[in-house]
PDB file of N, CA and C in Angstrom:
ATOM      1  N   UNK A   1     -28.776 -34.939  12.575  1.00  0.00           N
ATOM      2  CA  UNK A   1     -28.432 -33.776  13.350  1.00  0.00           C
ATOM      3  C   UNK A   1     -27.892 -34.240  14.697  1.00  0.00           C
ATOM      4  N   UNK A   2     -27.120 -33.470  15.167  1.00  0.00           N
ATOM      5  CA  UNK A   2     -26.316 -33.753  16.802  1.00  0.00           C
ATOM      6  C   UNK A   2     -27.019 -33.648  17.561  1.00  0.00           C
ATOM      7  N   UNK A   3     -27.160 -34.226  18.639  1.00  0.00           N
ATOM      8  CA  UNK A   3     -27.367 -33.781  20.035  1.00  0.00           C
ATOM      9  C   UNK A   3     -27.181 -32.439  20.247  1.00  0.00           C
ATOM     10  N   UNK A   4     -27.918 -31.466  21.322  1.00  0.00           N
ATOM     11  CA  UNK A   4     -27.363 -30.290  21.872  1.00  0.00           C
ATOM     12  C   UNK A   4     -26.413 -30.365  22.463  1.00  0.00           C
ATOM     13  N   UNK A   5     -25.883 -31.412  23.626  1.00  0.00           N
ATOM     14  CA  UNK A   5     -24.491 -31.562  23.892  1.00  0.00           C
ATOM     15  C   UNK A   5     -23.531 -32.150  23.329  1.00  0.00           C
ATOM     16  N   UNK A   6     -23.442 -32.544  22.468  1.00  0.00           N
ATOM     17  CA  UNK A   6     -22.690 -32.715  21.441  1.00  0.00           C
ATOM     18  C   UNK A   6     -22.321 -31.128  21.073  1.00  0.00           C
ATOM     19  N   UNK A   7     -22.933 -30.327  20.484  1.00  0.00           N
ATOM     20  CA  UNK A   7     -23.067 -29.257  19.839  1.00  0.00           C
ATOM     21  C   UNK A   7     -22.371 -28.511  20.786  1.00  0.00           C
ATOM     22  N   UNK A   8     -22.716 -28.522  22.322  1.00  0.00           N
ATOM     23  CA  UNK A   8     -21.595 -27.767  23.212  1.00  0.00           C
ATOM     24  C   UNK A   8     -20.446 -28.123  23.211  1.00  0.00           C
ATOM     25  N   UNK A   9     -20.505 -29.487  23.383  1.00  0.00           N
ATOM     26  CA  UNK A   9     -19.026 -29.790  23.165  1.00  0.00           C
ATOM     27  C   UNK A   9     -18.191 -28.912  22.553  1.00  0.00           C
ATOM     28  N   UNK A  10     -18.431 -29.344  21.356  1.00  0.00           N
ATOM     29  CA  UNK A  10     -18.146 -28.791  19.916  1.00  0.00           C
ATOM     30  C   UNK A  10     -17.764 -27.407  19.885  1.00  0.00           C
ATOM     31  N   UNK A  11     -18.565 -26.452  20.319  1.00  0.00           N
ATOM     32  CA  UNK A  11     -18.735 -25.041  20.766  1.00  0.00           C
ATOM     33  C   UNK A  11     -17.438 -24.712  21.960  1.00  0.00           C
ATOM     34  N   UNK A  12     -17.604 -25.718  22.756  1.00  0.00           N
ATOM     35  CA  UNK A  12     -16.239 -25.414  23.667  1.00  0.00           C
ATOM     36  C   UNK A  12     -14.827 -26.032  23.707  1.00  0.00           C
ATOM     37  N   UNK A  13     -14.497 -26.620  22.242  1.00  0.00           N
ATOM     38  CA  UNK A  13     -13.516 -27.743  22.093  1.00  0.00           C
ATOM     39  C   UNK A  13     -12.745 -26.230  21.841  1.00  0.00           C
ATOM     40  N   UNK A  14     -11.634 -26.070  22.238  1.00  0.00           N
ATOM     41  CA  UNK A  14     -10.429 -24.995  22.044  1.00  0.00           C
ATOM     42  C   UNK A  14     -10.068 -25.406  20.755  1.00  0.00           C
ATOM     43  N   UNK A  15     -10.114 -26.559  19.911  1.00  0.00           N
ATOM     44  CA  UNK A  15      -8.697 -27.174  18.839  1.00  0.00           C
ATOM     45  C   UNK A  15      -9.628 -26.365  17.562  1.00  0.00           C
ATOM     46  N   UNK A  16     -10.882 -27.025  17.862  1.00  0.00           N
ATOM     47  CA  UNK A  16     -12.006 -26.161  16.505  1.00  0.00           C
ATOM     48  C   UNK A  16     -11.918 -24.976  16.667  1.00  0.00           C
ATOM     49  N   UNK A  17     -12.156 -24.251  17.715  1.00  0.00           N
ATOM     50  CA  UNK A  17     -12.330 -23.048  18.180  1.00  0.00           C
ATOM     51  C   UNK A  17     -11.309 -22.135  17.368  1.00  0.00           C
ATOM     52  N   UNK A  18      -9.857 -22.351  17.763  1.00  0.00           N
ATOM     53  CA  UNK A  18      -8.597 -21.570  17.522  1.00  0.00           C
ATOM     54  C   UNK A  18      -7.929 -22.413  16.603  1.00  0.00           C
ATOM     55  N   UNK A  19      -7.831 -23.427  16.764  1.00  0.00           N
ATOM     56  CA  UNK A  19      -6.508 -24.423  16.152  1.00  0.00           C
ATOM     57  C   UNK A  19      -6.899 -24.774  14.673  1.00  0.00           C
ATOM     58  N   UNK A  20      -8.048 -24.784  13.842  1.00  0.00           N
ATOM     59  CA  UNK A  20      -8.361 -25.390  12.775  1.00  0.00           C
ATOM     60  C   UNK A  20      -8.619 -23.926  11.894  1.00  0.00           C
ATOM     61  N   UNK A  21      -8.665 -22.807  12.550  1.00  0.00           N
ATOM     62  CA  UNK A  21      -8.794 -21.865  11.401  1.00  0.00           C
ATOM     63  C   UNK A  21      -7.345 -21.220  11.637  1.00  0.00           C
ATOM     64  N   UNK A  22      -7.027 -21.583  12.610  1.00  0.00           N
ATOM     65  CA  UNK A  22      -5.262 -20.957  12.455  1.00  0.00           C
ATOM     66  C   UNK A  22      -4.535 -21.880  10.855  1.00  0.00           C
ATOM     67  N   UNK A  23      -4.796 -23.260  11.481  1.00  0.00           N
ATOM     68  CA  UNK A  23      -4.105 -24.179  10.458  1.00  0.00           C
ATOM     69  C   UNK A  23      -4.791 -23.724   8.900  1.00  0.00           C
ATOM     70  N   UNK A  24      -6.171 -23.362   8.793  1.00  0.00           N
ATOM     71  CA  UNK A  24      -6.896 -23.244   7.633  1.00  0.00           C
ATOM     72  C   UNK A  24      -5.695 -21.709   7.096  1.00  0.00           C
ATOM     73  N   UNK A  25      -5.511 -20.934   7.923  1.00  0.00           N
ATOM     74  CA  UNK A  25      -4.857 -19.400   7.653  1.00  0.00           C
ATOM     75  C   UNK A  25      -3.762 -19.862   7.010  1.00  0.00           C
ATOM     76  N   UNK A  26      -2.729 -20.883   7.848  1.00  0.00           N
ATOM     77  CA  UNK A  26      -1.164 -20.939   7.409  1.00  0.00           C
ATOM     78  C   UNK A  26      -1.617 -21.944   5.986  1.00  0.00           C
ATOM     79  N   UNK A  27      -1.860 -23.145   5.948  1.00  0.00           N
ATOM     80  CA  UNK A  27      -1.984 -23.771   4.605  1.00  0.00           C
ATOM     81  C   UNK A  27      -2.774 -22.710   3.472  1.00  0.00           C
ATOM     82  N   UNK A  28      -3.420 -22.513   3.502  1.00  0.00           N
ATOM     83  CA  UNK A  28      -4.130 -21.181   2.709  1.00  0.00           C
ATOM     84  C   UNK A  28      -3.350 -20.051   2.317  1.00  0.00           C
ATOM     85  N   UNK A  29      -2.465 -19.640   3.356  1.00  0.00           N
ATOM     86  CA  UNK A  29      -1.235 -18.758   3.033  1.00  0.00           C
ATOM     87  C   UNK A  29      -0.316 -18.932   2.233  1.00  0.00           C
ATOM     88  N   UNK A  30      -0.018 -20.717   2.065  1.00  0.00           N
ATOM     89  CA  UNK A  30       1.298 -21.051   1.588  1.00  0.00           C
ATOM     90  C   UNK A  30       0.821 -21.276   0.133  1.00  0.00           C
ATOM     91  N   UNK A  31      -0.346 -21.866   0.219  1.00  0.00           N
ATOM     92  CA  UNK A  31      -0.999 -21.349  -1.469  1.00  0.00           C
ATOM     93  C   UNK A  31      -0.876 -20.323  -2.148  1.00  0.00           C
ATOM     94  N   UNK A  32      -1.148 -19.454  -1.518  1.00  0.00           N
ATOM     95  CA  UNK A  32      -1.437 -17.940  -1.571  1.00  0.00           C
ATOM     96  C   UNK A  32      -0.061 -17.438  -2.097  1.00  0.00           C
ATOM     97  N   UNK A  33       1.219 -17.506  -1.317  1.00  0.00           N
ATOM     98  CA  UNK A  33       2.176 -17.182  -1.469  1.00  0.00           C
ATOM     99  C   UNK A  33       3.116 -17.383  -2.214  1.00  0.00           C
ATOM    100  N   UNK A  34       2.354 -19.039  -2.955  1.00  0.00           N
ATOM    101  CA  UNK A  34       3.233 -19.804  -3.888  1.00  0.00           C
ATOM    102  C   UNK A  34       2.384 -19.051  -5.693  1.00  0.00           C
ATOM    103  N   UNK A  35       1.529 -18.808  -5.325  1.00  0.00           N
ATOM    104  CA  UNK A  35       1.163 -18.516  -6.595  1.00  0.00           C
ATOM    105  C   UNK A  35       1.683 -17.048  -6.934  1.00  0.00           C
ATOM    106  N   UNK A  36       1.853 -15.801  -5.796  1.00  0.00           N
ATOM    107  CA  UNK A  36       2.313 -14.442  -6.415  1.00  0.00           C
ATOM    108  C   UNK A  36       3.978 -14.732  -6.407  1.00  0.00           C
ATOM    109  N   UNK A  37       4.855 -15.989  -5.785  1.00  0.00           N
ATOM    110  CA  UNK A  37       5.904 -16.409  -6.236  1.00  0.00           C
ATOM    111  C   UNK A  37       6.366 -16.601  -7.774  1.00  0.00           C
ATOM    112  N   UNK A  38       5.227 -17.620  -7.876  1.00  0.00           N
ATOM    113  CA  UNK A  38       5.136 -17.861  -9.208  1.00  0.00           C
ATOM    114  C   UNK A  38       5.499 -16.898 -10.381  1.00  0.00           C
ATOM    115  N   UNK A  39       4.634 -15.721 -10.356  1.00  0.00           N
ATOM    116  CA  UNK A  39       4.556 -14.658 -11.165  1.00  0.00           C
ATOM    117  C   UNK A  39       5.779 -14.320 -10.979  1.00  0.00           C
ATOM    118  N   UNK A  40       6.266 -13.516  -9.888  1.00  0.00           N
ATOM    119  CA  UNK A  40       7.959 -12.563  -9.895  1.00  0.00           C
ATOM    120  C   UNK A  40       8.924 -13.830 -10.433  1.00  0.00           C
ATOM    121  N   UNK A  41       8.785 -15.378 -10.561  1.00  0.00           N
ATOM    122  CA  UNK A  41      10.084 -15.413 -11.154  1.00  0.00           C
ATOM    123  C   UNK A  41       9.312 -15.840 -12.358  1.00  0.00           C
ATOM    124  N   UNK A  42       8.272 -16.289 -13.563  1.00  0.00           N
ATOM    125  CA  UNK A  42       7.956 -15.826 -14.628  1.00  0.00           C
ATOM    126  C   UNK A  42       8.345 -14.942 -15.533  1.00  0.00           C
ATOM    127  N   UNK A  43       8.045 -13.417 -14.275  1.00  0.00           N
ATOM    128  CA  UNK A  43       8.370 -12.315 -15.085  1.00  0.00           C
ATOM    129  C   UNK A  43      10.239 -12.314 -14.636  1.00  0.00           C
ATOM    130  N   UNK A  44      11.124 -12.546 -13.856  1.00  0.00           N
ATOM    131  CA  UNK A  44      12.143 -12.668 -13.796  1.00  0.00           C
ATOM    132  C   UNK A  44      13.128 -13.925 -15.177  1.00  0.00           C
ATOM    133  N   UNK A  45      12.216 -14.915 -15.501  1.00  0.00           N
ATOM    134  CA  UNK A  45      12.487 -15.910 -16.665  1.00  0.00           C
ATOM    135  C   UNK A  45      12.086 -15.364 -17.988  1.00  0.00           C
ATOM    136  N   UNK A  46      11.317 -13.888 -18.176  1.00  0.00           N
ATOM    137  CA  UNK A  46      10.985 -13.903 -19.222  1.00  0.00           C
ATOM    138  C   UNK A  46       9.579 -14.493 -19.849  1.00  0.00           C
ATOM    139  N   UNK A  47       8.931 -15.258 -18.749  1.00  0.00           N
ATOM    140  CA  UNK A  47       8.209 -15.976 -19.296  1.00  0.00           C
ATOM    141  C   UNK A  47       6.563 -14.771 -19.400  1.00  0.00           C
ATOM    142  N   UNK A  48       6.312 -13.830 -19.169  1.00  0.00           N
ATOM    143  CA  UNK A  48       5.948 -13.293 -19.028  1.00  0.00           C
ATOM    144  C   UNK A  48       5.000 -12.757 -20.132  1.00  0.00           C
ATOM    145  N   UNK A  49       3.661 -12.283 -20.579  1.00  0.00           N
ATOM    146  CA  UNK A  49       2.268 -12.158 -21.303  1.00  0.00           C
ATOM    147  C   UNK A  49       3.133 -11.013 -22.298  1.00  0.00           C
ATOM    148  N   UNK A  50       3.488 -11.214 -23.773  1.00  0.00           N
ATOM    149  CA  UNK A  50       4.296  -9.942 -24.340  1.00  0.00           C
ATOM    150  C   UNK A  50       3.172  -8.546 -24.250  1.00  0.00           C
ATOM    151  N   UNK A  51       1.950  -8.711 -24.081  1.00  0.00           N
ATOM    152  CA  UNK A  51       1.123  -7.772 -24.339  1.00  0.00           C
ATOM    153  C   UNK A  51       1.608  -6.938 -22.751  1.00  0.00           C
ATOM    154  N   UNK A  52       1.262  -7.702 -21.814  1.00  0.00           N
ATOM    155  CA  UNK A  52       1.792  -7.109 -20.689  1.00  0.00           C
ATOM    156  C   UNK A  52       3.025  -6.873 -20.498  1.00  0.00           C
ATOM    157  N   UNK A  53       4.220  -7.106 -21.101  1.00  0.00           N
ATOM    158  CA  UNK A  53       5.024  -6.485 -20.890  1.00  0.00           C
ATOM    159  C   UNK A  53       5.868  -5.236 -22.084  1.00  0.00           C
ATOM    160  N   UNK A  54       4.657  -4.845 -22.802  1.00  0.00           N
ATOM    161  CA  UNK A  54       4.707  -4.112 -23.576  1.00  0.00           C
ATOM    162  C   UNK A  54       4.444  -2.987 -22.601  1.00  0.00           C
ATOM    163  N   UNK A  55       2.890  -3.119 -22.219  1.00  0.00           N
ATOM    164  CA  UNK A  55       2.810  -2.085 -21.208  1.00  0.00           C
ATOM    165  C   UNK A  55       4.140  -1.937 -19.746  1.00  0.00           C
ATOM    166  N   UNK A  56       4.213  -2.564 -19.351  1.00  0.00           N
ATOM    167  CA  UNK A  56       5.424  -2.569 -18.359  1.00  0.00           C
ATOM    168  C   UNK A  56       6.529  -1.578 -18.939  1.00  0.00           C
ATOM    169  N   UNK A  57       6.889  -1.683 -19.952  1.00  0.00           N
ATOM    170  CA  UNK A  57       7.628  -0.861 -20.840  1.00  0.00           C
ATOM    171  C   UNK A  57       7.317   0.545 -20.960  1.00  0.00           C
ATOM    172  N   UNK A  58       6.409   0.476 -21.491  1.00  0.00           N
ATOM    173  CA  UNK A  58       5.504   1.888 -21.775  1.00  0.00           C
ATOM    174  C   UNK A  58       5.871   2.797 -20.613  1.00  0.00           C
ATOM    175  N   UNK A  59       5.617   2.028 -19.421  1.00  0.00           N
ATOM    176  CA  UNK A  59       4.977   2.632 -17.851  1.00  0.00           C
ATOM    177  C   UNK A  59       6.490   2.686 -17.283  1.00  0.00           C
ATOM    178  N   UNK A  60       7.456   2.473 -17.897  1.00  0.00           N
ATOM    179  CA  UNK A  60       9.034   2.232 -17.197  1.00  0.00           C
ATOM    180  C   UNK A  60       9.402   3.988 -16.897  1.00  0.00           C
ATOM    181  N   UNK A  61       9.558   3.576 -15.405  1.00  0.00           N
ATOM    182  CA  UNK A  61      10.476   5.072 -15.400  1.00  0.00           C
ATOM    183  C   UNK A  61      11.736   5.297 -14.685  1.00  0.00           C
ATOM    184  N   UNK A  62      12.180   5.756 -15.313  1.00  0.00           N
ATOM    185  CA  UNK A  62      14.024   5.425 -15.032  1.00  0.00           C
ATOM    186  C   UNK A  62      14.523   6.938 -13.842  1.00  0.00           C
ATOM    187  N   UNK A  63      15.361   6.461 -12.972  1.00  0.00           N
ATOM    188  CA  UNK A  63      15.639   7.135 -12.106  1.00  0.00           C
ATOM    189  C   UNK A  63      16.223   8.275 -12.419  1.00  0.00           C
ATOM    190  N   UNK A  64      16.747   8.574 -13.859  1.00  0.00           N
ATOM    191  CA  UNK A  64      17.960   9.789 -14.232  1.00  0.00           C
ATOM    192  C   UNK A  64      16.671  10.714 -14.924  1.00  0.00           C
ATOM    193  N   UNK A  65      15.582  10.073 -15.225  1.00  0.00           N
ATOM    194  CA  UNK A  65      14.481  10.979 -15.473  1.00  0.00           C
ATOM    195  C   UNK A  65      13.969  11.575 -14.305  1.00  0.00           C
ATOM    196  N   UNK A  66      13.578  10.822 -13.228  1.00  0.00           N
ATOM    197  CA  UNK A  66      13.019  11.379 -12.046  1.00  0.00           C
ATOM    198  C   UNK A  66      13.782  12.623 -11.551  1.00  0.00           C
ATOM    199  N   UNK A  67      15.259  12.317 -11.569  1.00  0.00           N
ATOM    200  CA  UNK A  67      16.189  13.257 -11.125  1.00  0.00           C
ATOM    201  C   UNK A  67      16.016  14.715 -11.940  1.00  0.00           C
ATOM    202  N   UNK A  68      15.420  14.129 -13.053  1.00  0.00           N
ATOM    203  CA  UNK A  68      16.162  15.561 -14.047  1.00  0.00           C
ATOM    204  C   UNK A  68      14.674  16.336 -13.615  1.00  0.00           C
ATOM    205  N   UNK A  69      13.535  15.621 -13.485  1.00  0.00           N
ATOM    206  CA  UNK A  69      12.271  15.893 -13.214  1.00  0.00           C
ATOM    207  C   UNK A  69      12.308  16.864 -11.790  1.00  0.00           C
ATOM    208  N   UNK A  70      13.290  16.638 -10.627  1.00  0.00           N
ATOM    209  CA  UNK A  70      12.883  17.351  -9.299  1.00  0.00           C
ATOM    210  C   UNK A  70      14.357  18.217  -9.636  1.00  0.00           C
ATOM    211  N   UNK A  71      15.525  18.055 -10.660  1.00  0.00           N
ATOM    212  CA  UNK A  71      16.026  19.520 -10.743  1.00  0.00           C
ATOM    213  C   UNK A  71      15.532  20.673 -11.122  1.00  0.00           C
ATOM    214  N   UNK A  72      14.471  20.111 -11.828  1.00  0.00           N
ATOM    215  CA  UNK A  72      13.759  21.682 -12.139  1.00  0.00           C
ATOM    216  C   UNK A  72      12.623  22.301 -11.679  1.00  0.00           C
ATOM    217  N   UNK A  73      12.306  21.181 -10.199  1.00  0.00           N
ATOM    218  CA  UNK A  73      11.629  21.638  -9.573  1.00  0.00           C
ATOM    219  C   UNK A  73      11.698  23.128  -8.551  1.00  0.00           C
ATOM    220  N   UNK A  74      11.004  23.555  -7.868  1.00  0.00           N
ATOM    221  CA  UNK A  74      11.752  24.742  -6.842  1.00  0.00           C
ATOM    222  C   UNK A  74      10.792  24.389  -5.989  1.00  0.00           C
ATOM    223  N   UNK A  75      11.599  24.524  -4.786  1.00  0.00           N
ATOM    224  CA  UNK A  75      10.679  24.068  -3.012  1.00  0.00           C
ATOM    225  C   UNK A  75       9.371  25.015  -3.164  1.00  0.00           C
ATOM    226  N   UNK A  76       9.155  26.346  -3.719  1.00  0.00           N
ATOM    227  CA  UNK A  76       7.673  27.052  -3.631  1.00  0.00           C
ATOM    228  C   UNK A  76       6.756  25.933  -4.448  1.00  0.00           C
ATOM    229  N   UNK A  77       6.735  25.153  -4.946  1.00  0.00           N
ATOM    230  CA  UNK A  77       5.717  24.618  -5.751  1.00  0.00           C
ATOM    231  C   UNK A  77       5.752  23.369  -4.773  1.00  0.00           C
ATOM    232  N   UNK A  78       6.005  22.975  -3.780  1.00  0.00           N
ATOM    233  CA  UNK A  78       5.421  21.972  -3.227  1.00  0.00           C
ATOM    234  C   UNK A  78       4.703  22.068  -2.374  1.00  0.00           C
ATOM    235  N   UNK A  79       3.578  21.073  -1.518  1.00  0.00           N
ATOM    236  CA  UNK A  79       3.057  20.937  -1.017  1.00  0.00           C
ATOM    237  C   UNK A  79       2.892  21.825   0.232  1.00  0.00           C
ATOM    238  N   UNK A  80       1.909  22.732   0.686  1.00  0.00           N
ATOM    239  CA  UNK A  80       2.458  23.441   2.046  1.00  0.00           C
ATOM    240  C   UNK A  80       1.482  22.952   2.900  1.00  0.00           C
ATOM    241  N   UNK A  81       1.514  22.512   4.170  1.00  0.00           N
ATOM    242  CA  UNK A  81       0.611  21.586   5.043  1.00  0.00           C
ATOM    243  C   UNK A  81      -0.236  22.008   5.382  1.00  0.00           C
ATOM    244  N   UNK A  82      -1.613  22.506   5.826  1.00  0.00           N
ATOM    245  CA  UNK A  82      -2.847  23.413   5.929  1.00  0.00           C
ATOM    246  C   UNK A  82      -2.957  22.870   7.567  1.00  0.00           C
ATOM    247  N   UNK A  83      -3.691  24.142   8.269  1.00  0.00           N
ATOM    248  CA  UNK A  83      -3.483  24.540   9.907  1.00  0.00           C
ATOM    249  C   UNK A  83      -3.934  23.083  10.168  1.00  0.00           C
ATOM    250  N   UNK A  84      -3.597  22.456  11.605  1.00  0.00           N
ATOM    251  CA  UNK A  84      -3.931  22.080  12.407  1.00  0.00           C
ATOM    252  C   UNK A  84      -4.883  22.400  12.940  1.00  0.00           C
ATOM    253  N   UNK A  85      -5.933  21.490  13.508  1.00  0.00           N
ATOM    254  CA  UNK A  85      -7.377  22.254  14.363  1.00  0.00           C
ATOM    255  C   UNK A  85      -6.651  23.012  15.814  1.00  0.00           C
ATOM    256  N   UNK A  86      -5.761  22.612  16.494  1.00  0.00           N
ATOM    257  CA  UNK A  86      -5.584  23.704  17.290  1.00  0.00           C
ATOM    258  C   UNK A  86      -4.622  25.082  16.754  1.00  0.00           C
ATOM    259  N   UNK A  87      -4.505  24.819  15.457  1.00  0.00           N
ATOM    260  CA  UNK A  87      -3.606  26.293  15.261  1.00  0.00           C
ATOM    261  C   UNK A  87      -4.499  27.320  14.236  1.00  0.00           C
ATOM    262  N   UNK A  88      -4.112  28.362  14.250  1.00  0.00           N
ATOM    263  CA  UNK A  88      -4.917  29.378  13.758  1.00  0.00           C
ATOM    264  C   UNK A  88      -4.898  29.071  11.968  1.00  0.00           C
ATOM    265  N   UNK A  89      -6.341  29.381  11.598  1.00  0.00           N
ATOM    266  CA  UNK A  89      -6.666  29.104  10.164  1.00  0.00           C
ATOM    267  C   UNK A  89      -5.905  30.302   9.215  1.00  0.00           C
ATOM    268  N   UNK A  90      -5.681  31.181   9.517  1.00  0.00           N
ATOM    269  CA  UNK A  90      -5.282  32.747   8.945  1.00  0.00           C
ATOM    270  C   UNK A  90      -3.968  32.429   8.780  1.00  0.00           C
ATOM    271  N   UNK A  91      -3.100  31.310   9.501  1.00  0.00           N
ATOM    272  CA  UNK A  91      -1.593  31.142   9.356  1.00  0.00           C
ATOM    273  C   UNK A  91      -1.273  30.144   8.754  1.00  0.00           C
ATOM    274  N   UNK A  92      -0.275  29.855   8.032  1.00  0.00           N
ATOM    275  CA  UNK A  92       0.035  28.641   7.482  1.00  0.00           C
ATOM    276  C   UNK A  92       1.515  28.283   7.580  1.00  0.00           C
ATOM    277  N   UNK A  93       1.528  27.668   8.327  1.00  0.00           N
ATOM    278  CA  UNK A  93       2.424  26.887   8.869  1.00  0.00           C
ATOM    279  C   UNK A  93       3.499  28.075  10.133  1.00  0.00           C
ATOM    280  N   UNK A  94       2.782  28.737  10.885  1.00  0.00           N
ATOM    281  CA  UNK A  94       2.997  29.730  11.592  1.00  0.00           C
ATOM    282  C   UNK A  94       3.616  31.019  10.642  1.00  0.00           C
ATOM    283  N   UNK A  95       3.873  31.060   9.537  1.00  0.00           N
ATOM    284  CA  UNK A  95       3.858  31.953   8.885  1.00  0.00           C
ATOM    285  C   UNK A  95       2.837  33.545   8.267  1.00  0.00           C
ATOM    286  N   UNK A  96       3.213  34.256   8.184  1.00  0.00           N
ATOM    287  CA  UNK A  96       1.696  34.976   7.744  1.00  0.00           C
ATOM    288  C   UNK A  96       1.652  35.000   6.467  1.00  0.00           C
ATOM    289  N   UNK A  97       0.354  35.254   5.762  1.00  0.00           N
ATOM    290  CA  UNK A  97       0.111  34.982   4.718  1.00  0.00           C
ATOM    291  C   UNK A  97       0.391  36.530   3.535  1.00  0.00           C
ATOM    292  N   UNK A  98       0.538  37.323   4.711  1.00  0.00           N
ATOM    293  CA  UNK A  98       1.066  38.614   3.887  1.00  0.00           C
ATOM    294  C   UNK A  98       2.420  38.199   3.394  1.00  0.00           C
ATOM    295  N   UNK A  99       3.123  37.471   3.710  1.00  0.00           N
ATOM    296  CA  UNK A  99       4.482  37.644   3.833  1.00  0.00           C
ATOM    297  C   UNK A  99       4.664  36.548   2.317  1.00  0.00           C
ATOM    298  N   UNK A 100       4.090  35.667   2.352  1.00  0.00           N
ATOM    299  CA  UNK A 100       3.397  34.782   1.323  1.00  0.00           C
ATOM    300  C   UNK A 100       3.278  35.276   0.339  1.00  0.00           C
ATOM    301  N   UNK A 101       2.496  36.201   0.199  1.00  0.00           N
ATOM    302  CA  UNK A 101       1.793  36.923  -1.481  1.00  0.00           C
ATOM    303  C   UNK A 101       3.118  37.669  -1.394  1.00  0.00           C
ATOM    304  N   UNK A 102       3.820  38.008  -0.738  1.00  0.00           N
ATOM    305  CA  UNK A 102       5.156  38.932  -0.961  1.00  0.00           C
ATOM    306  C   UNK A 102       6.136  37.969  -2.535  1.00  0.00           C
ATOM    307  N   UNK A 103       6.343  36.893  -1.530  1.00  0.00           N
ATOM    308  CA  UNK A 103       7.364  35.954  -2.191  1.00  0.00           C
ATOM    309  C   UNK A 103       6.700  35.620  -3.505  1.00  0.00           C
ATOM    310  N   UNK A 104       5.830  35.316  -3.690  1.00  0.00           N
ATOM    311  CA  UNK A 104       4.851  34.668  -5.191  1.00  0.00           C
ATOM    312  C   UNK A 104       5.371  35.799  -6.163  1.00  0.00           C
ATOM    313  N   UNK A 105       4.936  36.858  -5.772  1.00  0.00           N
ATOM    314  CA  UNK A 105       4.438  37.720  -6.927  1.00  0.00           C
ATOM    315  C   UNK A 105       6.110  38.309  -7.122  1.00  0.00           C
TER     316      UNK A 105
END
């Protein structure tokens, strides 16, 4: 076991302090970064698990679907934002709610 001043030392050396878990972060990172590399060009080579990319398939959704999906949407069916704590609960979205059940029905 160390000395206690030793141990301060140690405790007040700046390089341990900051400098050795910075360096531990960036080398650790470049690991890190090389392995989810790995995967995107795998799956870019083809080289890729067929079971998993069966599902990938399955789960594919193509943009001319999405499109055809929000043409038949209509702006009343989306989301309407609920009061703010400083704005009144009875209104929604400064609108009144009589005016609301008008348009629905």
């Amino acid at each position: 076991m160390l000395p206690p001043s030793v141990m301060q030392a140690l405790r007040k050396n700046k390089m341990l302090q900051y400098g050795v878990p910075m360096l531990l972060l960036i080398v650790g990172g470049s690991f890190g970064l090389r392995e989810f590399s790995q995967i995107r060009y795998d799956a870019v080579q083809k080289k890729i698990d067929p079971e998993l990319e069966k599902r990938l398939k399955m789960n594919k959704v193509s943009l001319e679907s999405e499109y055809e999906k929000m043409k038949e949407c209509t702006f009343e069916d989306w989301i309407i934002q609920g009061p703010r704590p400083w704005e009144d609960p009875n209104l929604l979205q400064g609108r009144n709610p009589e005016t609301l059940k008008t348009k629905t029905t």
